[in-house]
C-alpha atoms as a PDB file:
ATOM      1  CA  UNK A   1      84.418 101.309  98.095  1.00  0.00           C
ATOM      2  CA  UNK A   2      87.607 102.771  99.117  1.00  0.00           C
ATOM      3  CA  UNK A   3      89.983 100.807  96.154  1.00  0.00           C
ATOM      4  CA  UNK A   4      87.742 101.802  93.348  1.00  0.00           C
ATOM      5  CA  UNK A   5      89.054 103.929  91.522  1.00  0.00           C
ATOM      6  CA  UNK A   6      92.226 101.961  91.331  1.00  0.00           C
ATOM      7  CA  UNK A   7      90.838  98.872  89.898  1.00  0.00           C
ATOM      8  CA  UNK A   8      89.076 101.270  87.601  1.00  0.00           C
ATOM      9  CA  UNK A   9      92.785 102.374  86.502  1.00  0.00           C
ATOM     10  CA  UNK A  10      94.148  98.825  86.740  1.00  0.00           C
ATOM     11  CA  UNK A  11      91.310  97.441  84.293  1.00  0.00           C
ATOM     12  CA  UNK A  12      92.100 100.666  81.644  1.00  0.00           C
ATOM     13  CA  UNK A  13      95.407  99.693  81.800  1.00  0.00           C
ATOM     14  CA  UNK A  14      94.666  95.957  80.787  1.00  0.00           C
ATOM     15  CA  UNK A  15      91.900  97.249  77.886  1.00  0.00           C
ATOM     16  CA  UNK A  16      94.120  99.520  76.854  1.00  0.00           C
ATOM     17  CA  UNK A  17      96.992  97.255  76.251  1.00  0.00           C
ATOM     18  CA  UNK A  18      94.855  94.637  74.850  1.00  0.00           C
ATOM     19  CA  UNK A  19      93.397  97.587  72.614  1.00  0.00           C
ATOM     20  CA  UNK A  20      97.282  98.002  71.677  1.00  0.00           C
ATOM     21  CA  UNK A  21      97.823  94.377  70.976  1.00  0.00           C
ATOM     22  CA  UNK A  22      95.958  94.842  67.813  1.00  0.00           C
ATOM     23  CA  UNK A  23      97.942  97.557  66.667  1.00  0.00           C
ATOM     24  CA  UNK A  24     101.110  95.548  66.029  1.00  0.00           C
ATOM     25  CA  UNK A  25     101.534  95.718  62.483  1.00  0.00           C
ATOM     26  CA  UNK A  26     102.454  99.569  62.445  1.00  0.00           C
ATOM     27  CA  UNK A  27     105.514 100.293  60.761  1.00  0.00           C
ATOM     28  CA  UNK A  28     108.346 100.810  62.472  1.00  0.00           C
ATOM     29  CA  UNK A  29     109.167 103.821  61.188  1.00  0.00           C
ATOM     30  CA  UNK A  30     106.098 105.198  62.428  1.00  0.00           C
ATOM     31  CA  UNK A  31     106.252 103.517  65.899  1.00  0.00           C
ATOM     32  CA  UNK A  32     110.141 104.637  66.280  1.00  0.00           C
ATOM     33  CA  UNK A  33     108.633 108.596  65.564  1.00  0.00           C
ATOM     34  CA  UNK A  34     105.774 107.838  68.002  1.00  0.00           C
ATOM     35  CA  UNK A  35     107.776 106.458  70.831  1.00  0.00           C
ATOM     36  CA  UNK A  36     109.868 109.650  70.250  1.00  0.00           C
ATOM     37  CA  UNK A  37     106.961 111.799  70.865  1.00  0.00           C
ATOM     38  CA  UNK A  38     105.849 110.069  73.728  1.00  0.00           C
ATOM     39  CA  UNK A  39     109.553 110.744  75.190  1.00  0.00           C
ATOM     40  CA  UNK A  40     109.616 114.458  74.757  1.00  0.00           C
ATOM     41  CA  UNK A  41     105.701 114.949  76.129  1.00  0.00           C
ATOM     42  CA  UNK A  42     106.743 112.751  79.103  1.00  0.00           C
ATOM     43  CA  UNK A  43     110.098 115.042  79.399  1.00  0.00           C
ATOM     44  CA  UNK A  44     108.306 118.063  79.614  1.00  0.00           C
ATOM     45  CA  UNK A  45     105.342 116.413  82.052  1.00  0.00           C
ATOM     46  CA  UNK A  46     108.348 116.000  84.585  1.00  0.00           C
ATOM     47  CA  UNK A  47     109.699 119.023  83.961  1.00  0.00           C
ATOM     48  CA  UNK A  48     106.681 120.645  84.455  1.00  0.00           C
ATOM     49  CA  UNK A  49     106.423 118.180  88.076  1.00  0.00           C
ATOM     50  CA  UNK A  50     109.844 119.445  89.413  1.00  0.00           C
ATOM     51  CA  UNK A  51     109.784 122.537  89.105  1.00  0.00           C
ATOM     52  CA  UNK A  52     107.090 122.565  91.979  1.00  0.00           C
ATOM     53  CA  UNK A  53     109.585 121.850  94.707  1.00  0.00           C
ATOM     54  CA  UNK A  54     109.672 124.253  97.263  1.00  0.00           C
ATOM     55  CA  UNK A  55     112.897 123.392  98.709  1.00  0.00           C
ATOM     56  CA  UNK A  56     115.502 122.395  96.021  1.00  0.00           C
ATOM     57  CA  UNK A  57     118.361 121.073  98.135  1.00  0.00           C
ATOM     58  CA  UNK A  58     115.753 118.949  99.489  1.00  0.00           C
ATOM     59  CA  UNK A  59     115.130 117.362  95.933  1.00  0.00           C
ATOM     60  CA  UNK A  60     118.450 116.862  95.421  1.00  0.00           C
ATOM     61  CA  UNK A  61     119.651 114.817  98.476  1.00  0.00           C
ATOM     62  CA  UNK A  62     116.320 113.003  97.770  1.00  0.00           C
ATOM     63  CA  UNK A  63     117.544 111.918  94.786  1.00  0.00           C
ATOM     64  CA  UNK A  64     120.739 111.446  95.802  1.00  0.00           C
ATOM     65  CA  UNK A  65     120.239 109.096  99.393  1.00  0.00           C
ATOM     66  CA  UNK A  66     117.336 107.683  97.541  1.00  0.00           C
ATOM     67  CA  UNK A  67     119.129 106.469  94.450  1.00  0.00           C
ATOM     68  CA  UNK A  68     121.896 104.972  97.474  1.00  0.00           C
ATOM     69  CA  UNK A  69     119.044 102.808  98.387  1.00  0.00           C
ATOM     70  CA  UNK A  70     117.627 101.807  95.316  1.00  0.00           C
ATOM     71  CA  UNK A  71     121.103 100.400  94.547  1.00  0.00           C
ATOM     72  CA  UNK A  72     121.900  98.647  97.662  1.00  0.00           C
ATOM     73  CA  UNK A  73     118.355  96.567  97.523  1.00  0.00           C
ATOM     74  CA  UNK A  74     118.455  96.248  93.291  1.00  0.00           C
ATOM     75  CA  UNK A  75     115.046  97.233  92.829  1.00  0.00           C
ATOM     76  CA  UNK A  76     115.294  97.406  89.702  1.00  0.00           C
ATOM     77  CA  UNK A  77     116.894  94.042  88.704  1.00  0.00           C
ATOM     78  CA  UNK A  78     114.196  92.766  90.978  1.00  0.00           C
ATOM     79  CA  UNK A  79     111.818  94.364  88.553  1.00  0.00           C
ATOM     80  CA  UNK A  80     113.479  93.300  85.035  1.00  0.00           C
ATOM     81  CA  UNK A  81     113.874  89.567  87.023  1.00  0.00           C
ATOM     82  CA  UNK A  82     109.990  89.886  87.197  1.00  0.00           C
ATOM     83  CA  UNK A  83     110.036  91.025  83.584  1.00  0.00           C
ATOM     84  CA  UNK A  84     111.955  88.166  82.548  1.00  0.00           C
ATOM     85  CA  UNK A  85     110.454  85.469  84.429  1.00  0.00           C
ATOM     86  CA  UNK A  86     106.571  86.727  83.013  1.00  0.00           C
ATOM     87  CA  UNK A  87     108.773  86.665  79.527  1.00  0.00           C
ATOM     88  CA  UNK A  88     108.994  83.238  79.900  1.00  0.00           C
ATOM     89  CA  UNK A  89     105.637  82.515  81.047  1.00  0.00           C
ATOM     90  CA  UNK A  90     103.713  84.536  78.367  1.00  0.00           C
ATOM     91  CA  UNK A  91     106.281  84.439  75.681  1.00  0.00           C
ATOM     92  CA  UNK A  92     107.402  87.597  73.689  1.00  0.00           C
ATOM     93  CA  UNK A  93     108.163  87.853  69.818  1.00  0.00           C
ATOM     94  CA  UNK A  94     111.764  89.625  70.908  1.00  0.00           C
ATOM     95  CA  UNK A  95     114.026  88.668  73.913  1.00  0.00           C
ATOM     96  CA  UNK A  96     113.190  91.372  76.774  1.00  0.00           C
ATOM     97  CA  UNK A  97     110.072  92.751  74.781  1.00  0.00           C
ATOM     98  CA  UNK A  98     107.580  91.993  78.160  1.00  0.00           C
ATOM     99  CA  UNK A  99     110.338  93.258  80.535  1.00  0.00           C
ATOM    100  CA  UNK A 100     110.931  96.144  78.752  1.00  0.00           C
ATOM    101  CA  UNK A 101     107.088  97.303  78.839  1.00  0.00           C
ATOM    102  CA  UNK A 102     106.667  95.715  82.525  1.00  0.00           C
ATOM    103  CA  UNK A 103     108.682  98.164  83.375  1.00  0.00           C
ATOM    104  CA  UNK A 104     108.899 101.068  81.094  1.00  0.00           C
ATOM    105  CA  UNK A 105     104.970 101.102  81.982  1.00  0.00           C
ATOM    106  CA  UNK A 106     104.577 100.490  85.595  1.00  0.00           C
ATOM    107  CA  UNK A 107     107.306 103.295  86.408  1.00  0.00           C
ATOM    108  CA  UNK A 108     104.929 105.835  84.139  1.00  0.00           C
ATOM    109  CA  UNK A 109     102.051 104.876  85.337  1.00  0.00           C
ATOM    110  CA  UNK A 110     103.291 104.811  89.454  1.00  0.00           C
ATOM    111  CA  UNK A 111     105.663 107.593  89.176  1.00  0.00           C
ATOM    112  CA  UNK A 112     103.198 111.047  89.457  1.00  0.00           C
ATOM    113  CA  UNK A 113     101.312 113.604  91.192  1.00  0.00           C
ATOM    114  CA  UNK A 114      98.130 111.475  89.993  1.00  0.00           C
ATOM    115  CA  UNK A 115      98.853 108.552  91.194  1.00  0.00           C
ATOM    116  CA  UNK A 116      99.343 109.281  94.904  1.00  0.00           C
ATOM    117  CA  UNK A 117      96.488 112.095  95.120  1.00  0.00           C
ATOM    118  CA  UNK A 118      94.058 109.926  93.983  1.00  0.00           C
ATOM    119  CA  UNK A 119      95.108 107.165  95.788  1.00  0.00           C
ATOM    120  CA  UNK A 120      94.873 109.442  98.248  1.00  0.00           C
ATOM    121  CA  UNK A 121      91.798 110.915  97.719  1.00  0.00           C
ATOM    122  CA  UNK A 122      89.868 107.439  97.355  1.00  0.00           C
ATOM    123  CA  UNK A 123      91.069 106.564 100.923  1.00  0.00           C
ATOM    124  CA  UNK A 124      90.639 110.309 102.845  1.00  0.00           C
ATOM    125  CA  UNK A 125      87.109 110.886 100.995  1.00  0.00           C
ATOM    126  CA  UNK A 126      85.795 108.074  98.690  1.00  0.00           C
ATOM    127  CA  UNK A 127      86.537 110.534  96.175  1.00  0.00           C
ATOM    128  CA  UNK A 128      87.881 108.479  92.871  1.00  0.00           C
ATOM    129  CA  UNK A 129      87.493 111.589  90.449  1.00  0.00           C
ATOM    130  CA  UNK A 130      91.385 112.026  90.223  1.00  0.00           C
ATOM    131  CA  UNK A 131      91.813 108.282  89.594  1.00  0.00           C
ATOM    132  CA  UNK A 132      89.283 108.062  86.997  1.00  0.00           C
ATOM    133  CA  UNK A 133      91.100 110.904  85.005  1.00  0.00           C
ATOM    134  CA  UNK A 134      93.942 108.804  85.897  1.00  0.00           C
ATOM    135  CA  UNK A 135      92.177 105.758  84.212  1.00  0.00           C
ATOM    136  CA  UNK A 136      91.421 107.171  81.027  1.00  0.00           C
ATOM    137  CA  UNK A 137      95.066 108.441  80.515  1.00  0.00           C
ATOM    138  CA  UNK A 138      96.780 105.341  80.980  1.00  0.00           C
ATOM    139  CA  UNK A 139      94.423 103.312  79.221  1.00  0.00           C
ATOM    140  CA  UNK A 140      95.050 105.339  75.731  1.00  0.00           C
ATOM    141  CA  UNK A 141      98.819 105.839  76.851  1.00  0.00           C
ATOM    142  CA  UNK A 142      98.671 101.650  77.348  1.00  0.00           C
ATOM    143  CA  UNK A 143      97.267 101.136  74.012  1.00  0.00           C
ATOM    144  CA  UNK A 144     100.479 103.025  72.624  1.00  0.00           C
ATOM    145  CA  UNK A 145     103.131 101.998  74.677  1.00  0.00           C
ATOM    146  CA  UNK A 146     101.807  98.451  74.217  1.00  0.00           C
ATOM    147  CA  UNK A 147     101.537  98.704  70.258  1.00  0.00           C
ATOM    148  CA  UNK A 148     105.721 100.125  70.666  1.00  0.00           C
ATOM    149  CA  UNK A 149     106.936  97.985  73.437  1.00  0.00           C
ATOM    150  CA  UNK A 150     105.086  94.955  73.439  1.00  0.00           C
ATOM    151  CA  UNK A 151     102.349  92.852  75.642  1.00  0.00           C
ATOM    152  CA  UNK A 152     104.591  93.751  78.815  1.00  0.00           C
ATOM    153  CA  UNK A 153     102.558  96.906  79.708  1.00  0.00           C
ATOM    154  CA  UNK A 154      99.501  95.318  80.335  1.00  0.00           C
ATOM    155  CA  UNK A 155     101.162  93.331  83.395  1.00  0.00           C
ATOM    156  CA  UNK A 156     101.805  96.854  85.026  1.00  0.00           C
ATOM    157  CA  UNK A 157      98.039  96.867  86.478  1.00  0.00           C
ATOM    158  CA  UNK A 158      99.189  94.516  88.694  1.00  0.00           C
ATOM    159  CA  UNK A 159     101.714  96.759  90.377  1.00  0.00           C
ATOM    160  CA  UNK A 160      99.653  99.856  89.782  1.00  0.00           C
ATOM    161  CA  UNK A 161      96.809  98.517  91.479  1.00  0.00           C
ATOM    162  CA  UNK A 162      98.644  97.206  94.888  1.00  0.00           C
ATOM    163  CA  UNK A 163     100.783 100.369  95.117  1.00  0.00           C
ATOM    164  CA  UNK A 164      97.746 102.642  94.402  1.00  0.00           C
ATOM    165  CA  UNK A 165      96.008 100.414  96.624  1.00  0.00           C
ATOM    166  CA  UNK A 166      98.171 100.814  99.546  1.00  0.00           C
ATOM    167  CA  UNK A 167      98.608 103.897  99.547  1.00  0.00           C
ATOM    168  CA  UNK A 168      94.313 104.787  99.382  1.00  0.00           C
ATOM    169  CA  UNK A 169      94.363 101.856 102.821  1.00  0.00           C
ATOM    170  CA  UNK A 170      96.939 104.056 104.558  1.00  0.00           C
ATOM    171  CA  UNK A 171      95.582 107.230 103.630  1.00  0.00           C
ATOM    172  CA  UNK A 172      92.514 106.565 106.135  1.00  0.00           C
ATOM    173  CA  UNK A 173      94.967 106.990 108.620  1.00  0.00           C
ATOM    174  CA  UNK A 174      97.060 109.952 107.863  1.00  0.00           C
ATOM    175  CA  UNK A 175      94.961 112.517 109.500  1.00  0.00           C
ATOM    176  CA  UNK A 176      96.043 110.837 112.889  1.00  0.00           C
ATOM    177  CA  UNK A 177      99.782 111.658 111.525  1.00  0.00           C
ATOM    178  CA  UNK A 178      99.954 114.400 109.655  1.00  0.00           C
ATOM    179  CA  UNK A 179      98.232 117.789 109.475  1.00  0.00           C
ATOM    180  CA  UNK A 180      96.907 119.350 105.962  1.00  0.00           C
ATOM    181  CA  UNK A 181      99.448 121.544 105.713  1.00  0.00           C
ATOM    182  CA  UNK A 182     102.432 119.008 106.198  1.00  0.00           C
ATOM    183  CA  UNK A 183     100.470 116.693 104.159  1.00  0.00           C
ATOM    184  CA  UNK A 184     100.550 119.358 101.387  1.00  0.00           C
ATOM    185  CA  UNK A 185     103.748 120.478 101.987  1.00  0.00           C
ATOM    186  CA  UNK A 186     105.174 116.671 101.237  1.00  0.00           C
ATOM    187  CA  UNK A 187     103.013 116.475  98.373  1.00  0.00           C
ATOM    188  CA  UNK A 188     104.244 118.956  96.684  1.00  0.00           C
ATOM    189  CA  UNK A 189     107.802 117.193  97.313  1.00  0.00           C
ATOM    190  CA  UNK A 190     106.609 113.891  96.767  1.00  0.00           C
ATOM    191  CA  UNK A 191     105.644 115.368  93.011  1.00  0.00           C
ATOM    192  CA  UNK A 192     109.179 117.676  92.275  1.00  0.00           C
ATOM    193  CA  UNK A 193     111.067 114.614  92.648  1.00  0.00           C
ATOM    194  CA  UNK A 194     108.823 112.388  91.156  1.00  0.00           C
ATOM    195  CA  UNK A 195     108.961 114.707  88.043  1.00  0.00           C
ATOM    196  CA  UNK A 196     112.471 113.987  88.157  1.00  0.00           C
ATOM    197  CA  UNK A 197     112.593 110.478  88.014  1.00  0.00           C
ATOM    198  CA  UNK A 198     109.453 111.290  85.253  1.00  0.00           C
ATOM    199  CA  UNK A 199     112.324 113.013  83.302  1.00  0.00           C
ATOM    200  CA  UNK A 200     114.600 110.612  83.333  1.00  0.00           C
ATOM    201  CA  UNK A 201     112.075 107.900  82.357  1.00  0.00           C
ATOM    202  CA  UNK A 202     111.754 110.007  78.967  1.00  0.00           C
ATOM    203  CA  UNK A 203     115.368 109.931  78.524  1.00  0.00           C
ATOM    204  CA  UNK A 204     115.205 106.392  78.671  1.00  0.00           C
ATOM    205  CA  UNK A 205     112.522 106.225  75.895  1.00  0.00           C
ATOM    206  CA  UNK A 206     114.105 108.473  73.390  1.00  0.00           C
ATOM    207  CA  UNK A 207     117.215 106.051  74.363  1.00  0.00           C
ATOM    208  CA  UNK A 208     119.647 108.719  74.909  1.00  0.00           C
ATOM    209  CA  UNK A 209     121.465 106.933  78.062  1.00  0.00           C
ATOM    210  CA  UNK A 210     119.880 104.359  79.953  1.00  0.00           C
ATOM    211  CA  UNK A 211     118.750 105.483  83.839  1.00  0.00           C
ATOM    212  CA  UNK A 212     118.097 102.938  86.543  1.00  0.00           C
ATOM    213  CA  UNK A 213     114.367 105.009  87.158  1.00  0.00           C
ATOM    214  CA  UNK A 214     113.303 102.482  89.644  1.00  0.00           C
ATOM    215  CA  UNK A 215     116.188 102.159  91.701  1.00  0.00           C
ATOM    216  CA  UNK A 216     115.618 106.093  92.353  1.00  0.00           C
ATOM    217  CA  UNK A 217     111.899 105.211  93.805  1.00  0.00           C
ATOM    218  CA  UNK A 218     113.067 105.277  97.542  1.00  0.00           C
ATOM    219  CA  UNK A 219     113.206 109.012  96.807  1.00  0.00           C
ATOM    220  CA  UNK A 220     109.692 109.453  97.007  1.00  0.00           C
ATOM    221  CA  UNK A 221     109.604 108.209 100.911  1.00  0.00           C
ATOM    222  CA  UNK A 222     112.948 110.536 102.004  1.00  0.00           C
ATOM    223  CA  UNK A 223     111.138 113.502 100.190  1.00  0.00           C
ATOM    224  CA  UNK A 224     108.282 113.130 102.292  1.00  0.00           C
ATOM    225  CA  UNK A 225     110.439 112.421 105.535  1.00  0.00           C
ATOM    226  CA  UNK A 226     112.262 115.149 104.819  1.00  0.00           C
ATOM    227  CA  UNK A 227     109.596 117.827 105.152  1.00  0.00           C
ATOM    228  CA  UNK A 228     108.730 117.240 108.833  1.00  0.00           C
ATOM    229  CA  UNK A 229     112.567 116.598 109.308  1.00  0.00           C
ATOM    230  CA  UNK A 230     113.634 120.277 107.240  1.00  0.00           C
ATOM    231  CA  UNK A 231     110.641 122.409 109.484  1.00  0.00           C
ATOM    232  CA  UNK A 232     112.271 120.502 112.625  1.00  0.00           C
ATOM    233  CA  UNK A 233     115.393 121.629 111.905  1.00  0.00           C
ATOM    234  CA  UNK A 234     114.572 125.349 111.272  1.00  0.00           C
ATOM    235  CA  UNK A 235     113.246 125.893 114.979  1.00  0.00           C
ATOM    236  CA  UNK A 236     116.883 125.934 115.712  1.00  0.00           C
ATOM    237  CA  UNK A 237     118.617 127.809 112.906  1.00  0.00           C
END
């Protein structure tokens, strides 16, 4: 069963946040200091992502013509409208307390090296080892975002699980596209500029200026166009 491993992930996700729910009551001095942690490990995690790039300049107008997308279509006010309107469905003890964990939590969990390899690998092989890993992760990472930023994070399986989804249907396919070494070459892009969208998503939680994260996500297809459209380009320079 080709999707998997990415209902596995969706349904740690929604224990995990459920797991959270219960963990309310912590101070919130403590849950201030926590969500501070949580901000510097997922700093250094992009960090750690972007620095894989193999073509910097590449990353950068990534970022940059991705980012003019993101703005023109509003992705994400479409994403805090979501928020919002499941705000006022399901209710929240503080006004934008689901939005905020809607999407604080679905850019974590869909942003990442992870999350497209094991997609990936559930489609190419009906492998879901990656996406199990993947599962565990986010479920105890959902049970403390959730306890910090409310019920909101466990309505990111939803998202998780189509995008993860789509990408293990289309991934049967990409052999007929793509050879391995492309393929690896625009992973490995795919995942420097997802760490920096992953870095700015930490500056967001340790709330030292507030980044429009998903309006960058268009990034993540130029990256990968841009491989096949950089090695075209060298055969004449």
């Amino acid at each position: 069963m080709i999707l998997l491993g990415t209902l596995v992930n969706a349904l740690a996700i929604v224990v995990g946040a459920l797991l959270g729910r219960l963990l309310t009551r912590i101070p919130d001095s403590i849950r201030k200091t926590v969500m501070q942690g949580i901000g510097l490990a997922v700093v250094l995690l992009g960090i750690q992502m972007s620095l894989g790039t193999d073509n910097f300049l590449l990353m950068i107008v990534s970022i940059v013509v991705g980012s003019i997308f993101g703005e023109l279509i509003g992705i994400e006010k479409a994403l805090n409208r979501l928020g919002q309107w499941l705000e006022k469905k399901v209710g929240s003890g503080k006004e934008g307390g689901i939005a905020t964990g809607f999407v604080t939590a679905t850019l974590v969990y869909c942003i990442g090296a992870m999350a497209v390899l094991g997609a990936m690998d559930s489609g190419l092989r009906n492998n879901h080892d990656i996406l199990y890993t993947k599962a565990l992760l986010d479920g105890f990472s959902a049970i403390i975002f959730t306890s910090t930023l409310g019920i909101g994070v466990l309505f990111s399986a939803v998202p998780v699980f189509i995008y993860q989804g789509l990408i293990a249907l289309l991934s049967t396919q990409i052999y007929n596209v793509v050879s391995q070494t492309m393929l690896d070459a625009m992973l490995a892009e795919i995942t420097a500029v997802g760490g920096l969208m992953i870095i700015a998503i930490g500056i967001n939680i340790l709330e030292i200026k507030k980044i429009n994260v998903a309006n960058m996500l268009p990034a993540l297809a130029i990256a990968a166009l841009g491989v096949p459209f950089v090695e075209w380009l060298s055969k004449f320079f």
